[in-house]
N, C-alpha and C. Protein backbone atom coordinates (compact mmCIF):
# COMPACT_ATOMS: atom_id res chain seq x y z
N UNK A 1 -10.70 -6.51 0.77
CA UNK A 1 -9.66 -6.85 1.70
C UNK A 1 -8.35 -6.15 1.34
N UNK A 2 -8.44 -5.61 0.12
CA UNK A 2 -6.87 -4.98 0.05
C UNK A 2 -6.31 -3.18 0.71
N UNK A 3 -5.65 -3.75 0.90
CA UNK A 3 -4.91 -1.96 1.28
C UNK A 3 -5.22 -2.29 3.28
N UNK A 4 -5.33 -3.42 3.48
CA UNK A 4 -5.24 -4.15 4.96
C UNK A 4 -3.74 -3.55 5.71
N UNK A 5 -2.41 -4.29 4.85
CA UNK A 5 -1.21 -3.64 5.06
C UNK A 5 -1.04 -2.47 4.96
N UNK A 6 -1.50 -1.85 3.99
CA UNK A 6 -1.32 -0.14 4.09
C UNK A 6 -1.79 0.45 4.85
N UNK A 7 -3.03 0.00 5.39
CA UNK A 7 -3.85 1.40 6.02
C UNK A 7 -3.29 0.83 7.76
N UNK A 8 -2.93 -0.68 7.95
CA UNK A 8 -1.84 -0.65 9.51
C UNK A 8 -0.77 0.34 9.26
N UNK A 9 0.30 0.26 8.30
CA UNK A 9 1.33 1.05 8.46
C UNK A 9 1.21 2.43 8.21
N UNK A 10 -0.14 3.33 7.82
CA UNK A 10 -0.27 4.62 7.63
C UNK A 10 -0.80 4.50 8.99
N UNK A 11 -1.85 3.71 9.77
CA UNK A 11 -2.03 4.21 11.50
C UNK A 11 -0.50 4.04 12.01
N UNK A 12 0.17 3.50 12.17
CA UNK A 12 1.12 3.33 12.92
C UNK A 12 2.05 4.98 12.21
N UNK A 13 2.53 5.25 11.29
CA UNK A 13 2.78 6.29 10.71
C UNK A 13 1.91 7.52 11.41
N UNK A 14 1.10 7.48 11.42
CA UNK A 14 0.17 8.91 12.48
C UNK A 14 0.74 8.91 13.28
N UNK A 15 0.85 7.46 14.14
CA UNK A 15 0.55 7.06 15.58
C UNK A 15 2.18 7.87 16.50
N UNK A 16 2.55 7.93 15.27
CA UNK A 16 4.31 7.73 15.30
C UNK A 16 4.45 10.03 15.31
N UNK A 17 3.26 10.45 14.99
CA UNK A 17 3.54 11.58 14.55
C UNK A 17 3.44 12.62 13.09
N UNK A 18 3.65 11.63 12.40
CA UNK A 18 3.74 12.14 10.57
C UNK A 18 2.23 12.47 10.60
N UNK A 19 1.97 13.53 10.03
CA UNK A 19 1.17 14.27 9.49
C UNK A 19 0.44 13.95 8.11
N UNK A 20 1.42 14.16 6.97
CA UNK A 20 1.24 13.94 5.82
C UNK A 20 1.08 12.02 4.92
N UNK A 21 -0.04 11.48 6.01
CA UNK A 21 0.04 10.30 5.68
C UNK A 21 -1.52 9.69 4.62
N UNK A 22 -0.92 9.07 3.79
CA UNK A 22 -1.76 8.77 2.96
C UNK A 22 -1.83 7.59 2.27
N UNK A 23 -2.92 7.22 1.49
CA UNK A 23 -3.00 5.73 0.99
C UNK A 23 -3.11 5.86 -0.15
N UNK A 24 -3.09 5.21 -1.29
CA UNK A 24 -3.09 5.16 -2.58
C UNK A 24 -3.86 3.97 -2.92
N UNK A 25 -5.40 4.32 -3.25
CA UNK A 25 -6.01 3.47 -3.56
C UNK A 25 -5.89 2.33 -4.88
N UNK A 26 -5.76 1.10 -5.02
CA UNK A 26 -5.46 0.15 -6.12
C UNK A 26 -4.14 0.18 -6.27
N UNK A 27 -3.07 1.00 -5.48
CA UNK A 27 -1.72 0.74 -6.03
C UNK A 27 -1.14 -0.56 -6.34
N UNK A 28 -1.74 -1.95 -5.39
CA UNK A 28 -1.41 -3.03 -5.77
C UNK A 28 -2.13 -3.78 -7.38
N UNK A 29 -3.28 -3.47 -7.42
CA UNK A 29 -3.86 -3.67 -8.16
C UNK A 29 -3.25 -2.97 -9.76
N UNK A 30 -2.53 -1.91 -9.87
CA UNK A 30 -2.06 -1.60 -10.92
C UNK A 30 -0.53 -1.69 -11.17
N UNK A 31 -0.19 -1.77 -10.35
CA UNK A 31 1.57 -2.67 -10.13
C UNK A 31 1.28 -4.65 -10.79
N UNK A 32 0.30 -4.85 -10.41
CA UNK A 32 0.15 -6.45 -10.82
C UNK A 32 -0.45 -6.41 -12.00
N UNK A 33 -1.12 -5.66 -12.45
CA UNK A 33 -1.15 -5.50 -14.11
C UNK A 33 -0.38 -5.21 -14.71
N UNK A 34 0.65 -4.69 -14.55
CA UNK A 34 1.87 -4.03 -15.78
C UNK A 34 2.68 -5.47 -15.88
N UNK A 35 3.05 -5.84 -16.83
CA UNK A 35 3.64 -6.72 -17.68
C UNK A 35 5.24 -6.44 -17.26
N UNK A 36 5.47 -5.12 -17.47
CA UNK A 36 7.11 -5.15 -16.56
C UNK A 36 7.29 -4.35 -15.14
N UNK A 37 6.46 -5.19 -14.36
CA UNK A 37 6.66 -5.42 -13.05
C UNK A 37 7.24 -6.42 -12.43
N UNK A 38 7.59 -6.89 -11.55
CA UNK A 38 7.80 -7.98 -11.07
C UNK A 38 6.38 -8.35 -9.91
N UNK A 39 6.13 -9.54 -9.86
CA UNK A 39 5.45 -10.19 -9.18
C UNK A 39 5.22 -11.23 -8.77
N UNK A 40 5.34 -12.09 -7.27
CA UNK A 40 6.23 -13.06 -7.04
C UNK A 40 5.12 -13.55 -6.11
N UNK A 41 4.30 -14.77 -6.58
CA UNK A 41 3.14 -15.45 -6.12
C UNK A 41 3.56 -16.62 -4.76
N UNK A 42 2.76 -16.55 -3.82
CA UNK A 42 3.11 -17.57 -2.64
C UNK A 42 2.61 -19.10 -3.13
């Protein structure tokens, strides 16, 4: 289920024209492992 938000705002980003659009697979997933990140639970 992750990269749900990303991959709407990279279609809408095409949709819009931009060319050079791309996703970065696990970026959330390795931002929530680092110890000095911030991360702010619902």
């Amino acid at each position: 289920m992750g990269g749900v938000r990303a991959a709407h705002g990279a279609f809408v980003l095409a949709l819009l024209g931009y060319e050079r659009v791309c996703l970065y697979d696990a970026s959330m997933a390795e931002w929530a492992n680092r110890d000095d990140t911030p991360l702010a639970l619902p």
